[in-house]
PDB file of N, CA and C in Angstrom:
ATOM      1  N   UNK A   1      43.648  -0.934 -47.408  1.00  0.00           N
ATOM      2  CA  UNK A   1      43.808  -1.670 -46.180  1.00  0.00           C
ATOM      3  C   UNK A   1      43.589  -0.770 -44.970  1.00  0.00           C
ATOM      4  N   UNK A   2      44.064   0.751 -45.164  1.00  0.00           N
ATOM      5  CA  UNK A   2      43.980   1.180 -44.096  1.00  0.00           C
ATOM      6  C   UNK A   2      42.025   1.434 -43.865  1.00  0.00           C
ATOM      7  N   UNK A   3      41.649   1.877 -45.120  1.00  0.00           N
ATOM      8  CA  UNK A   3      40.330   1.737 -44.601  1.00  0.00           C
ATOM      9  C   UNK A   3      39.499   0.917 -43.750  1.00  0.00           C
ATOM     10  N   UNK A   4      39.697  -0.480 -44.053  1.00  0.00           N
ATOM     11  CA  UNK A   4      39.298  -1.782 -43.546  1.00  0.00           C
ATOM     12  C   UNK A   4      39.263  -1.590 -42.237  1.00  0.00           C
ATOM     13  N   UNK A   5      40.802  -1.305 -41.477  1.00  0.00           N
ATOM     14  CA  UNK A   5      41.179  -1.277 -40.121  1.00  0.00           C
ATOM     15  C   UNK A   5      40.933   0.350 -39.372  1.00  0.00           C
ATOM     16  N   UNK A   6      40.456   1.164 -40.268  1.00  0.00           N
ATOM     17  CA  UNK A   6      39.304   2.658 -39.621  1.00  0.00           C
ATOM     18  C   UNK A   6      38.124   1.750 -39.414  1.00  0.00           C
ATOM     19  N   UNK A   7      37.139   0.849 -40.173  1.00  0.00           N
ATOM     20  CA  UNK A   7      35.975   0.809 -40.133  1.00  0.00           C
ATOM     21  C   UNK A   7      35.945  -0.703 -38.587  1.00  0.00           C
ATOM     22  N   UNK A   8      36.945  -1.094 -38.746  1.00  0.00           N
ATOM     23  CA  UNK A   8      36.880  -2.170 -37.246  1.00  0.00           C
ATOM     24  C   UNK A   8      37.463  -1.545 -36.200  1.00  0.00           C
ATOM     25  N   UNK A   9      37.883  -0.662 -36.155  1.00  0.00           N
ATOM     26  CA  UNK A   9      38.287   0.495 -34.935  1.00  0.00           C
ATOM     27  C   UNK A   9      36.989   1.089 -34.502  1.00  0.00           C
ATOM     28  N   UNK A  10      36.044   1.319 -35.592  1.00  0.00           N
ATOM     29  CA  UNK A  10      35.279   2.332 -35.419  1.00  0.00           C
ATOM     30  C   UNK A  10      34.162   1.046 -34.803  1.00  0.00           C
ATOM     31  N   UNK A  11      33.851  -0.078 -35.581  1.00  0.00           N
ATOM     32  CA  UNK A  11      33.422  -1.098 -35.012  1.00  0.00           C
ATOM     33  C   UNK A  11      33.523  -1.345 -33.912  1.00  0.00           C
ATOM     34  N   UNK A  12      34.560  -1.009 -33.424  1.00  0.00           N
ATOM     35  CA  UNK A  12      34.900  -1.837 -31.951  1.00  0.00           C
ATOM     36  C   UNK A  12      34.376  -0.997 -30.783  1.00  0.00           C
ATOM     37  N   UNK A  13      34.643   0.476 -31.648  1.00  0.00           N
ATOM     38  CA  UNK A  13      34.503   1.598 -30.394  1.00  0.00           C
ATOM     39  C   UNK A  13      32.938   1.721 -30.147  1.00  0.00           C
ATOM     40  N   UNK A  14      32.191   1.317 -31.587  1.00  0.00           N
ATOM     41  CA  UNK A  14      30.675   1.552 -31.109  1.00  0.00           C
ATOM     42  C   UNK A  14      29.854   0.328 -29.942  1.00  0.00           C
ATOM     43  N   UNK A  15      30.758  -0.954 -30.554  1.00  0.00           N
ATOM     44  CA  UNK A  15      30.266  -2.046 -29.945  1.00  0.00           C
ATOM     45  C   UNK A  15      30.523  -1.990 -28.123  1.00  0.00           C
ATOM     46  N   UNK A  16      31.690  -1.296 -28.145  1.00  0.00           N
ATOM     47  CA  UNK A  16      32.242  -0.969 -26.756  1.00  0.00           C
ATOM     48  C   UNK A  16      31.018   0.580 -25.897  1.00  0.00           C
ATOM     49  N   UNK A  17      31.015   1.121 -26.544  1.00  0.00           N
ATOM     50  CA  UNK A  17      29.741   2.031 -26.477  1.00  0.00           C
ATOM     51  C   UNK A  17      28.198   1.391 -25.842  1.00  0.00           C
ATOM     52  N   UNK A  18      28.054   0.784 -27.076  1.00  0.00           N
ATOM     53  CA  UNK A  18      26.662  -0.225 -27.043  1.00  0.00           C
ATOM     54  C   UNK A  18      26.696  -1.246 -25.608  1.00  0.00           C
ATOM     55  N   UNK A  19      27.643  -2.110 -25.162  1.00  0.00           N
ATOM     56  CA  UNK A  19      28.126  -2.464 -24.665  1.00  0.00           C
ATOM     57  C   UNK A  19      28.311  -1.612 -22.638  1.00  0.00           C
ATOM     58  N   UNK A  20      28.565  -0.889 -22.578  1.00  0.00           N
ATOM     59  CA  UNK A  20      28.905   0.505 -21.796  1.00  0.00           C
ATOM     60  C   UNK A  20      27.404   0.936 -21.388  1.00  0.00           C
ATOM     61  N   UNK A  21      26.872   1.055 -22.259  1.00  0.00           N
ATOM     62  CA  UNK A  21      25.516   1.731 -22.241  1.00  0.00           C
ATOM     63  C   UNK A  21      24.149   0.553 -21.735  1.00  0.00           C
ATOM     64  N   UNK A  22      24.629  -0.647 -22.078  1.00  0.00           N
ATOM     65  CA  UNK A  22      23.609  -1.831 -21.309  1.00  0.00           C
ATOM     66  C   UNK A  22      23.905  -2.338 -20.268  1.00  0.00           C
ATOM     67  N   UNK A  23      25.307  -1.981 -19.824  1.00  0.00           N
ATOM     68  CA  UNK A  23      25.955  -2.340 -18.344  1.00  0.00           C
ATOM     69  C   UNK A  23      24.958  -1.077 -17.497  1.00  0.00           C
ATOM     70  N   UNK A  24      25.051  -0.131 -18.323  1.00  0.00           N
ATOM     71  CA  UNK A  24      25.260   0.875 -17.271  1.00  0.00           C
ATOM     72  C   UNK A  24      23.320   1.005 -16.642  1.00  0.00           C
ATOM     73  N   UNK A  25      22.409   0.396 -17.527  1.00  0.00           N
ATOM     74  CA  UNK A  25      21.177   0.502 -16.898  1.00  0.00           C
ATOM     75  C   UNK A  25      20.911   0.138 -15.529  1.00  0.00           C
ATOM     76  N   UNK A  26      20.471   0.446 -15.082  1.00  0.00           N
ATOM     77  CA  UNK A  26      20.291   0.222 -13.559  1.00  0.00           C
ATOM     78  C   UNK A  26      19.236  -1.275 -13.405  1.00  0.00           C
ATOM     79  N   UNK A  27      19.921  -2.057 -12.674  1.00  0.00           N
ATOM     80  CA  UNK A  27      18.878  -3.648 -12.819  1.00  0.00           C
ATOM     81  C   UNK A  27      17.983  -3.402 -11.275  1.00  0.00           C
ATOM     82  N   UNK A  28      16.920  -3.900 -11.733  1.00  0.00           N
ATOM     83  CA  UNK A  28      15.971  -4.055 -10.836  1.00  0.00           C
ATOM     84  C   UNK A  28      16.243  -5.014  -9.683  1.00  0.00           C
ATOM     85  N   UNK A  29      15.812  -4.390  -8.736  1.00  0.00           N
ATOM     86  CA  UNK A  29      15.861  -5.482  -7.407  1.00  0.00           C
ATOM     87  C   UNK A  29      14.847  -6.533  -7.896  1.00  0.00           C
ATOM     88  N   UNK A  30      14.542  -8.078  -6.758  1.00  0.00           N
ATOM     89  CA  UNK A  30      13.523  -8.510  -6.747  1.00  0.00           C
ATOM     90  C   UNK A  30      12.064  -8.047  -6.591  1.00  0.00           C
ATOM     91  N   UNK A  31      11.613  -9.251  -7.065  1.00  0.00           N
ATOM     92  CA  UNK A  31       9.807  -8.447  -7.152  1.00  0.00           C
ATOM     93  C   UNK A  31       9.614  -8.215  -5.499  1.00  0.00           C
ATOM     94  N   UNK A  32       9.410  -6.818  -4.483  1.00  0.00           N
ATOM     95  CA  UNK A  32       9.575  -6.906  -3.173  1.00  0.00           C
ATOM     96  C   UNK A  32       7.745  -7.588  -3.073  1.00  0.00           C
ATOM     97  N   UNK A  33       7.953  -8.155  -1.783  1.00  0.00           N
ATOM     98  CA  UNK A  33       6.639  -8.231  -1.589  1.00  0.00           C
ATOM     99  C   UNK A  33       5.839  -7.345  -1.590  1.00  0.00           C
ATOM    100  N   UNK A  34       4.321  -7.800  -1.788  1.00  0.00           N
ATOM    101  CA  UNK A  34       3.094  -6.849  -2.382  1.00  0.00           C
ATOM    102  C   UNK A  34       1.996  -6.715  -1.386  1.00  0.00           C
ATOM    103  N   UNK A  35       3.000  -7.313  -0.232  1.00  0.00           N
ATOM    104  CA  UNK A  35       1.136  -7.880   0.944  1.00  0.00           C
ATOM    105  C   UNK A  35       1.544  -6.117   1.515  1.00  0.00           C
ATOM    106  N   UNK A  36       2.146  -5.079   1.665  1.00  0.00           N
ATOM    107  CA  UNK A  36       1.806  -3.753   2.058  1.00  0.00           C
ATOM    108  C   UNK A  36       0.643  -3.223   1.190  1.00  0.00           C
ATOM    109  N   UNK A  37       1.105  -3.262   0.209  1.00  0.00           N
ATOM    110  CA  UNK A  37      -0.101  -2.557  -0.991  1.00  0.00           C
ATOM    111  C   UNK A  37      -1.500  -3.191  -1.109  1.00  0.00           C
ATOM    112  N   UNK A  38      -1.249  -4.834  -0.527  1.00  0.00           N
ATOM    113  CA  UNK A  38      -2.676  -5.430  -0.885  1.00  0.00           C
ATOM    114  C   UNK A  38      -3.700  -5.348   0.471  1.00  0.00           C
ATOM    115  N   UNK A  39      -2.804  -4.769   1.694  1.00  0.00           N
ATOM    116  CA  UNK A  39      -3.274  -4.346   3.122  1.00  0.00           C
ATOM    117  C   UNK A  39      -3.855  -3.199   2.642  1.00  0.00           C
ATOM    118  N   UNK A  40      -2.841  -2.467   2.100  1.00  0.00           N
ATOM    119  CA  UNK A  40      -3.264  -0.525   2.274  1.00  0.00           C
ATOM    120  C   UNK A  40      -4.428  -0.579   1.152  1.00  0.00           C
ATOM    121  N   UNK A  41      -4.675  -1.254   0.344  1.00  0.00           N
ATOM    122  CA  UNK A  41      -6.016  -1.149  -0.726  1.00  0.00           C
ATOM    123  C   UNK A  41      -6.926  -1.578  -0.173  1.00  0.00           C
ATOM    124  N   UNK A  42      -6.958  -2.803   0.734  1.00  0.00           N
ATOM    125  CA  UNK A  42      -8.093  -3.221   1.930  1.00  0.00           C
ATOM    126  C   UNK A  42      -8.339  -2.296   2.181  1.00  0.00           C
ATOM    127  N   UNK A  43      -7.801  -1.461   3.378  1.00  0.00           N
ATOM    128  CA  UNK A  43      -7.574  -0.678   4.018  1.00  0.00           C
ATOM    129  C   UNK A  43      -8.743   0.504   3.470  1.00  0.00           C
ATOM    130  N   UNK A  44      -8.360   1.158   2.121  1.00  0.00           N
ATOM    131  CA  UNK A  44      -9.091   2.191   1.782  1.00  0.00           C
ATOM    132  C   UNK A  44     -10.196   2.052   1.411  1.00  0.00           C
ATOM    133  N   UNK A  45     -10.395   0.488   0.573  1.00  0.00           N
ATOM    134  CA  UNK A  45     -11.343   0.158   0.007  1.00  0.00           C
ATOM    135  C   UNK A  45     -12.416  -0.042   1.374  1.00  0.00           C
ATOM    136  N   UNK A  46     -12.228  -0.532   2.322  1.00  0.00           N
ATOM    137  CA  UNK A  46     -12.659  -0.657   3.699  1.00  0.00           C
ATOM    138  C   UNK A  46     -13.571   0.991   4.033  1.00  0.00           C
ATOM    139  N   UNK A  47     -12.607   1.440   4.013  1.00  0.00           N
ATOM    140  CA  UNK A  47     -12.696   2.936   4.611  1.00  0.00           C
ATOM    141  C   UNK A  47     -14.020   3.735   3.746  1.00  0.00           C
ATOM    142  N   UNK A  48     -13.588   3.437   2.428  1.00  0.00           N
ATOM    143  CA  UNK A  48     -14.376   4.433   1.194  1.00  0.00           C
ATOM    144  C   UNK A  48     -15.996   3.655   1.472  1.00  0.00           C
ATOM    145  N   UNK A  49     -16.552   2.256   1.851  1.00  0.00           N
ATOM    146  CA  UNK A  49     -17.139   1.776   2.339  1.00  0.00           C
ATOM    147  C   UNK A  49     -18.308   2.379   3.003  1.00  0.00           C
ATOM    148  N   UNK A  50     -17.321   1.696   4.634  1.00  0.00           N
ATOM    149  CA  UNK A  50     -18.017   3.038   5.047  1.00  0.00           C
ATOM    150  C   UNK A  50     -18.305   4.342   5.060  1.00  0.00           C
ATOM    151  N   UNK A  51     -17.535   4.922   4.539  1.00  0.00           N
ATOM    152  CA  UNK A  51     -18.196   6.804   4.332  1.00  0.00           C
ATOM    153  C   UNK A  51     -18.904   6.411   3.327  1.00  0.00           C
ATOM    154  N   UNK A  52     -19.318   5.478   2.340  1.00  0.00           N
ATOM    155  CA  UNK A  52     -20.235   5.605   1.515  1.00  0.00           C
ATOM    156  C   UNK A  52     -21.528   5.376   2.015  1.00  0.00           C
ATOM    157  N   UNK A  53     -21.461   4.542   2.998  1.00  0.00           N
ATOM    158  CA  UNK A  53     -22.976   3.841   3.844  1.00  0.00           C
ATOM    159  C   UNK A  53     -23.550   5.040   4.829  1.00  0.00           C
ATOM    160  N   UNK A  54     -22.702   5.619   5.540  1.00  0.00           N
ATOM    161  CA  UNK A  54     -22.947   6.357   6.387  1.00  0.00           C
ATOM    162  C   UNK A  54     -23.947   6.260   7.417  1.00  0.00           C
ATOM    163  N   UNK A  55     -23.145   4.823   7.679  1.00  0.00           N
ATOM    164  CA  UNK A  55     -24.040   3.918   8.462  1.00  0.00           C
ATOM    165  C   UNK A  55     -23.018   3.658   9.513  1.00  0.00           C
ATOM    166  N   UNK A  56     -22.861   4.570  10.562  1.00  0.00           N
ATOM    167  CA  UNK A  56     -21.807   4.341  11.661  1.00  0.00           C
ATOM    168  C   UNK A  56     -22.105   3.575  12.858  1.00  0.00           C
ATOM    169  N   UNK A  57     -21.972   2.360  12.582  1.00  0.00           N
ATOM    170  CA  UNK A  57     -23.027   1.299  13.204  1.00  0.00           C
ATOM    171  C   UNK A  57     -21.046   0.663  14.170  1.00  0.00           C
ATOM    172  N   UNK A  58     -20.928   0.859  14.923  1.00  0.00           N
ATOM    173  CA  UNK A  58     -19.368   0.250  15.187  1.00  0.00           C
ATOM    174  C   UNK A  58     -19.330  -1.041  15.747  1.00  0.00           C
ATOM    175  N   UNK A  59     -20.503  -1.797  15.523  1.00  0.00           N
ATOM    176  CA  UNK A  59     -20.433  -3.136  15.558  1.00  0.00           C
ATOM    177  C   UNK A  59     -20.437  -3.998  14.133  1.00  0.00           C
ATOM    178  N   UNK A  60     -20.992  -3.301  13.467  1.00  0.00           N
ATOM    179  CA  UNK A  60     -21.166  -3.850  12.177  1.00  0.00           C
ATOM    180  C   UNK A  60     -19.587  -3.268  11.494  1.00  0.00           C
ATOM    181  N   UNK A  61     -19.003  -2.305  11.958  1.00  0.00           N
ATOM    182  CA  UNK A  61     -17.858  -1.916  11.614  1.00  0.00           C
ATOM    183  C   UNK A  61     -17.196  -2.729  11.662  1.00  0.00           C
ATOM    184  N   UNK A  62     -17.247  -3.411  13.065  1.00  0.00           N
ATOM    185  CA  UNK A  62     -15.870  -4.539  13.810  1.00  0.00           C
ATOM    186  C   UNK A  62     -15.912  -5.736  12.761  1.00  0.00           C
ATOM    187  N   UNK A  63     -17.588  -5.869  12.465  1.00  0.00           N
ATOM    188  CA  UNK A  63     -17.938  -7.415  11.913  1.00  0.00           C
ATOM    189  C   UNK A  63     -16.968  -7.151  10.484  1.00  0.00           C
ATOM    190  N   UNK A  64     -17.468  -6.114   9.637  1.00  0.00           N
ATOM    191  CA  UNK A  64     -16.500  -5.277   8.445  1.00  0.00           C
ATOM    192  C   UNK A  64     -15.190  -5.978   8.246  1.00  0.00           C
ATOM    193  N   UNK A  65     -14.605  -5.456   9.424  1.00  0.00           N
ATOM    194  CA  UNK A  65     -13.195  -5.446   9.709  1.00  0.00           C
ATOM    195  C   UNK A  65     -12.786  -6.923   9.661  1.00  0.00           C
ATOM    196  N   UNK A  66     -13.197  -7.675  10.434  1.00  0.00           N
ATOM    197  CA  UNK A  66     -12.864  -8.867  11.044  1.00  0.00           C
ATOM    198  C   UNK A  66     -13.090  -9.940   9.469  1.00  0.00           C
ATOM    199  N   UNK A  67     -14.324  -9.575   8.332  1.00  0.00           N
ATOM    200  CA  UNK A  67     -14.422 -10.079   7.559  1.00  0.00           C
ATOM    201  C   UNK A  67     -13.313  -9.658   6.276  1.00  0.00           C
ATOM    202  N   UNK A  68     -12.388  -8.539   6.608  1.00  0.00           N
ATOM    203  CA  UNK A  68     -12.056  -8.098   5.342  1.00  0.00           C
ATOM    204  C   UNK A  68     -10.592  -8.284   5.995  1.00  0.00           C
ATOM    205  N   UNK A  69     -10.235  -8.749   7.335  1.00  0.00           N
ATOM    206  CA  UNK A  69      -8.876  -8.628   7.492  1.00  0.00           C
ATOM    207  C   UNK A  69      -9.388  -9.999   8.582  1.00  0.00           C
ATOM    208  N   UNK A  70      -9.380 -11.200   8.230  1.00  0.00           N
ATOM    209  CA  UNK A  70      -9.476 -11.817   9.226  1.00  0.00           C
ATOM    210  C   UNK A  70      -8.394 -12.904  10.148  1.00  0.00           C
ATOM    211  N   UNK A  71      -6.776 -12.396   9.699  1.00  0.00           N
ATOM    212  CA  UNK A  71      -6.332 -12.344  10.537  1.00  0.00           C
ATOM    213  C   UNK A  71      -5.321 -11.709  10.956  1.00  0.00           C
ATOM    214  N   UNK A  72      -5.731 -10.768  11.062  1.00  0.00           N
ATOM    215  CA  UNK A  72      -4.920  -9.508  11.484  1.00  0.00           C
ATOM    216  C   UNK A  72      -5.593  -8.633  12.735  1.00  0.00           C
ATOM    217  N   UNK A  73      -5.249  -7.907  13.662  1.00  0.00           N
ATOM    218  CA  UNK A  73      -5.429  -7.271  14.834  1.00  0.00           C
ATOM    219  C   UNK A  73      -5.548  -5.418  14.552  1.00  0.00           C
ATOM    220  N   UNK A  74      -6.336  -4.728  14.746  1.00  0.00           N
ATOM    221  CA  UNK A  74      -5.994  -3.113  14.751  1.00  0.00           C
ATOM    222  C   UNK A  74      -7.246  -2.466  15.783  1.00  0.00           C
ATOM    223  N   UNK A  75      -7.473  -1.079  15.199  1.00  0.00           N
ATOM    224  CA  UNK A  75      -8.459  -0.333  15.463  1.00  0.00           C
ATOM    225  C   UNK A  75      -9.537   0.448  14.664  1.00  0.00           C
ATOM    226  N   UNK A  76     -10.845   0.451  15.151  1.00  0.00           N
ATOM    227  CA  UNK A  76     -11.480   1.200  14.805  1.00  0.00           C
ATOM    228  C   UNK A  76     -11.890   2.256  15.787  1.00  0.00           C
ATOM    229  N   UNK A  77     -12.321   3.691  14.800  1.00  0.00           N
ATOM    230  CA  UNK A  77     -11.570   4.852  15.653  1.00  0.00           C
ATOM    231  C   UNK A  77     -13.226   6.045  14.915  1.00  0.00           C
ATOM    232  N   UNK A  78     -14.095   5.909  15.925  1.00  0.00           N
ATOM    233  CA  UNK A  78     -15.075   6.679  15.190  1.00  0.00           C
ATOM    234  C   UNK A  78     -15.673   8.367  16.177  1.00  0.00           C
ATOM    235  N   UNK A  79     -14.909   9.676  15.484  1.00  0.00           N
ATOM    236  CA  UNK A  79     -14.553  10.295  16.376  1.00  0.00           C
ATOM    237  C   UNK A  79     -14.117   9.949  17.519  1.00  0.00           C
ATOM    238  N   UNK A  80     -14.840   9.980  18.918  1.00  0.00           N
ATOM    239  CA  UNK A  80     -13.864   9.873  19.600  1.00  0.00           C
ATOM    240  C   UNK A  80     -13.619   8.330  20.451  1.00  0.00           C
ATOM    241  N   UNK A  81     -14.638   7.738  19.751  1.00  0.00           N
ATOM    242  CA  UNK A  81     -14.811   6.633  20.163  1.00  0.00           C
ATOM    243  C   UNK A  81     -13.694   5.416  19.446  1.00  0.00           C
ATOM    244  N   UNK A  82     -12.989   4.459  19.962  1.00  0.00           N
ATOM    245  CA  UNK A  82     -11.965   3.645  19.922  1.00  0.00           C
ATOM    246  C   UNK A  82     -12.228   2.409  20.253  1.00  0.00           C
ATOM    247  N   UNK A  83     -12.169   1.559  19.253  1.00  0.00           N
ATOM    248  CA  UNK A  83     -12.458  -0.314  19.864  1.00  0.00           C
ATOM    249  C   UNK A  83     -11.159  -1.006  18.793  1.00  0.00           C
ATOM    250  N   UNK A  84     -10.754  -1.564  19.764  1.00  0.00           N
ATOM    251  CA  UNK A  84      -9.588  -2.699  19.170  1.00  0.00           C
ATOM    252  C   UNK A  84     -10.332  -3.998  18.673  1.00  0.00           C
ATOM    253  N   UNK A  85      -9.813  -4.695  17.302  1.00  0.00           N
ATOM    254  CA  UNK A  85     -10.898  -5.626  16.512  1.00  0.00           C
ATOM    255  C   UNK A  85      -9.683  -6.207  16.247  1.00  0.00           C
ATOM    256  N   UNK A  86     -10.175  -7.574  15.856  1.00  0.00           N
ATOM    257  CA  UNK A  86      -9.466  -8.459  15.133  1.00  0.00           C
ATOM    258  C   UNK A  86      -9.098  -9.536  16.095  1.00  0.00           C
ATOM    259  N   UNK A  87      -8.167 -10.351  15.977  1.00  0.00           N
ATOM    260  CA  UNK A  87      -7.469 -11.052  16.594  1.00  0.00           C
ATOM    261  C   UNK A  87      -6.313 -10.797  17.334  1.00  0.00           C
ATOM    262  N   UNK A  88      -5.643 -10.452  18.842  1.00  0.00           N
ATOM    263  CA  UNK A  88      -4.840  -9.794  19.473  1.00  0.00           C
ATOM    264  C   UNK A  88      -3.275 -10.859  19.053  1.00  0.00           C
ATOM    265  N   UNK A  89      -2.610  -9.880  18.603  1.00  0.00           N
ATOM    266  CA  UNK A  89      -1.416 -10.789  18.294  1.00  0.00           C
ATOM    267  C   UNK A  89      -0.117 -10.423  19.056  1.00  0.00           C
ATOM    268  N   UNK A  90       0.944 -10.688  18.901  1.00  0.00           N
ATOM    269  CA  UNK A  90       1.915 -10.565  19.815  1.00  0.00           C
ATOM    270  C   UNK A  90       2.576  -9.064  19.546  1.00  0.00           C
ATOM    271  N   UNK A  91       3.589  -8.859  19.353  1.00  0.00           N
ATOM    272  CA  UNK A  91       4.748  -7.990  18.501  1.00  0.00           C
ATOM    273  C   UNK A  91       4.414  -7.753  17.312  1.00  0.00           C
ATOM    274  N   UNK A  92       4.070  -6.151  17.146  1.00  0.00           N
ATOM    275  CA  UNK A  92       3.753  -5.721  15.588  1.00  0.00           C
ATOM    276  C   UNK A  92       4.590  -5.270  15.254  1.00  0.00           C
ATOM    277  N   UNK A  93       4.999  -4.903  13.808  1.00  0.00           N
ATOM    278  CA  UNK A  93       6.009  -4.749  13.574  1.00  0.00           C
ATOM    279  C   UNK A  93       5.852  -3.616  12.326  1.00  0.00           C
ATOM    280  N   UNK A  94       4.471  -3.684  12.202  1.00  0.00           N
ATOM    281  CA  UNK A  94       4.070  -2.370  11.557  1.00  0.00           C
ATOM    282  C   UNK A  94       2.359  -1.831  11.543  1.00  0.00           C
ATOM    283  N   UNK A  95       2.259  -0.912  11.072  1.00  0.00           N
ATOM    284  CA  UNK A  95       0.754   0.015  11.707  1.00  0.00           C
ATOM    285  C   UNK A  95       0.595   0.612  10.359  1.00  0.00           C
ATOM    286  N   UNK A  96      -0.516   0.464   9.736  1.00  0.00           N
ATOM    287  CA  UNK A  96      -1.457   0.584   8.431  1.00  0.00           C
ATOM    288  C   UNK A  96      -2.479   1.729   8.891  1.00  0.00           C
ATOM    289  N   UNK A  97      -2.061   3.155   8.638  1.00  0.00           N
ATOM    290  CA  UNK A  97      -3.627   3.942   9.275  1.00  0.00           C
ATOM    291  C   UNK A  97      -4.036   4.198   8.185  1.00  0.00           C
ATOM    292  N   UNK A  98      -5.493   4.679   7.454  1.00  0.00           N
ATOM    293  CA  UNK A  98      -6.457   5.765   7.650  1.00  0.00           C
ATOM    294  C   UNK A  98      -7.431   6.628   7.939  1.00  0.00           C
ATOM    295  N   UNK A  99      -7.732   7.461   7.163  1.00  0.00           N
ATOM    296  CA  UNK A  99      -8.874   8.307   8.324  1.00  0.00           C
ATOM    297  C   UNK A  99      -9.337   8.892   7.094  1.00  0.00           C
ATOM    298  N   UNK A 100     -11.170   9.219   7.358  1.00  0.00           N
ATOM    299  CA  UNK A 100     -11.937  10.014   6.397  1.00  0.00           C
ATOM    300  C   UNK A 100     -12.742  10.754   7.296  1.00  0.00           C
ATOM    301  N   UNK A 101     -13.277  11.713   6.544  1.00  0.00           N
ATOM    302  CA  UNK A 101     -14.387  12.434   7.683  1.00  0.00           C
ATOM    303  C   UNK A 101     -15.843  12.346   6.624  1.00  0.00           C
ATOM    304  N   UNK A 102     -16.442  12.227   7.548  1.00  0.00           N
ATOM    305  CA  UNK A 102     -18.039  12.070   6.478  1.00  0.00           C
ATOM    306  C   UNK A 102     -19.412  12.780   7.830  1.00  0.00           C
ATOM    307  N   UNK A 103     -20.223  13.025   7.168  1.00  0.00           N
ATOM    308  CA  UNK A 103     -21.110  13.684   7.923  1.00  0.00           C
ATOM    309  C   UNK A 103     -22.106  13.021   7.781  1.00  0.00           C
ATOM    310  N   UNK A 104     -22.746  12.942   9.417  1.00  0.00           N
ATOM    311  CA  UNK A 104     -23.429  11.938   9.714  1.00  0.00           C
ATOM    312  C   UNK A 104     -25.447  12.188   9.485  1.00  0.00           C
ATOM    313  N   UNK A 105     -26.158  12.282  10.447  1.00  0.00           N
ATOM    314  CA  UNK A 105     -27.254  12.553  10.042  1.00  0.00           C
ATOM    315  C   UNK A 105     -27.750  13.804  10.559  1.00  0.00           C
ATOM    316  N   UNK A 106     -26.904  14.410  11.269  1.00  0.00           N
ATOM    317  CA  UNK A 106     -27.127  15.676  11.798  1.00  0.00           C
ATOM    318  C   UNK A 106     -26.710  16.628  11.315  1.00  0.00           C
ATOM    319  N   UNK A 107     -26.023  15.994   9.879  1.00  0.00           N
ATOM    320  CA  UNK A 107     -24.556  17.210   9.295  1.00  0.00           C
ATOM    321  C   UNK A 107     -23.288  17.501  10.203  1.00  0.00           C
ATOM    322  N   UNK A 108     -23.255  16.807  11.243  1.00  0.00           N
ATOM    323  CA  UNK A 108     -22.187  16.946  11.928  1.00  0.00           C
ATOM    324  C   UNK A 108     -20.593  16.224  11.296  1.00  0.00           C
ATOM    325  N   UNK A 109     -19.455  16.685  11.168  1.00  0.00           N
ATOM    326  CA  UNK A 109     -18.411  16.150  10.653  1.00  0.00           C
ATOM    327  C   UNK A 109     -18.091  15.359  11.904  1.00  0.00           C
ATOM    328  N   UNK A 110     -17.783  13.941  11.293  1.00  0.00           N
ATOM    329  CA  UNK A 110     -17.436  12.465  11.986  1.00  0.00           C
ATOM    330  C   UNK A 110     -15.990  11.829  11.024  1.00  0.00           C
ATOM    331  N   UNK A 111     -15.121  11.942  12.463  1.00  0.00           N
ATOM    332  CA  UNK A 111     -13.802  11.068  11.864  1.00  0.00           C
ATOM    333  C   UNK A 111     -13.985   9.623  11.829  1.00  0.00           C
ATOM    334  N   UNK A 112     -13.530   8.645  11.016  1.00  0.00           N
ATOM    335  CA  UNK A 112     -13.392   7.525  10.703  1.00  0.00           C
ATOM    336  C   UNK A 112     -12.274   7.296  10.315  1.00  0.00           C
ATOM    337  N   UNK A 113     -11.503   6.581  11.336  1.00  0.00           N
ATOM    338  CA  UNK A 113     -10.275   6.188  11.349  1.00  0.00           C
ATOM    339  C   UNK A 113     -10.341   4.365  11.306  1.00  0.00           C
ATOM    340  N   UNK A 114      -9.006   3.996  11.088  1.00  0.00           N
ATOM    341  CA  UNK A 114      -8.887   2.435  11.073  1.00  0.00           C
ATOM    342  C   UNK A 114      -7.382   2.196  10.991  1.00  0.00           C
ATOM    343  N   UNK A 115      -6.848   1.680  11.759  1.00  0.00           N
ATOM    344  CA  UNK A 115      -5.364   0.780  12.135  1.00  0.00           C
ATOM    345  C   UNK A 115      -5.333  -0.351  11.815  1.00  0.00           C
ATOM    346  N   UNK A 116      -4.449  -1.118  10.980  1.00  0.00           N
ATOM    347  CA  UNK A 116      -4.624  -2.250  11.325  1.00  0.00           C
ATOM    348  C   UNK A 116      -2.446  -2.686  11.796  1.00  0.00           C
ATOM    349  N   UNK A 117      -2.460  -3.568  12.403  1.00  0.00           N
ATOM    350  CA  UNK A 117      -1.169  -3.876  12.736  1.00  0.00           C
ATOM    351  C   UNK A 117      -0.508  -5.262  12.206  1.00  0.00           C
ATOM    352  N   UNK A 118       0.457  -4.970  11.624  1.00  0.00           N
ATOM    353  CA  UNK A 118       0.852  -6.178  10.547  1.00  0.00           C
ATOM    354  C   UNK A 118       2.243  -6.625  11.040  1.00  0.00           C
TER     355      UNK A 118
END
């Protein structure tokens, strides 16, 4: 008998263990929203684009922009040159940058920057 009541002690203590050990995992928040990540992949995919064309045309940039973010407001930023694109919106509440450098037809290094405001 006494065995019986070692092996449900010992039962109890593992189940309490087992038990202990699935509380204690850390639970996931909600799924957070994904529209940052699906901006910032625009964003690069945008960017990698142009430095691939190396076609620094900053009208055809704006058109770019306006087609790949069309409704959203930022900048395009080509060395030192700066044009605001998109649609002008009120209160932003956040700012999406990047920047590449690519060399143009002279071999000269050219920044290519892009904002957009979300």
């Amino acid at each position: 008998m006494k065995r019986r009541g070692i092996y449900l002690a010992f039962e109890a203590m593992l189940s309490l263990l087992i038990l202990f050990a699935i509380l204690s995992i850390p639970m996931q928040n909600k799924m957070e929203d994904l529209d940052e990540l699906h901006i910032l992949q625009k964003e690069d995919d945008l960017l990698k684009a142009w430095l691939f064309e190396r076609d620094f045309d900053l009208d055809g940039m704006k058109a770019d922009f306006e087609f790949v973010f069309p409704n959203s407001s930022g900048e395009i930023g080509l060395g030192n040159e700066r044009i605001a694109v998109g649609k002008p919106g009120g209160r932003h509440r956040e700012t999406y940058s990047a920047s590449g450098f690519a060399l143009d037809g002279e071999l000269n290094a050219v920044e290519i920057s892009i904002s957009i405001y979300g």
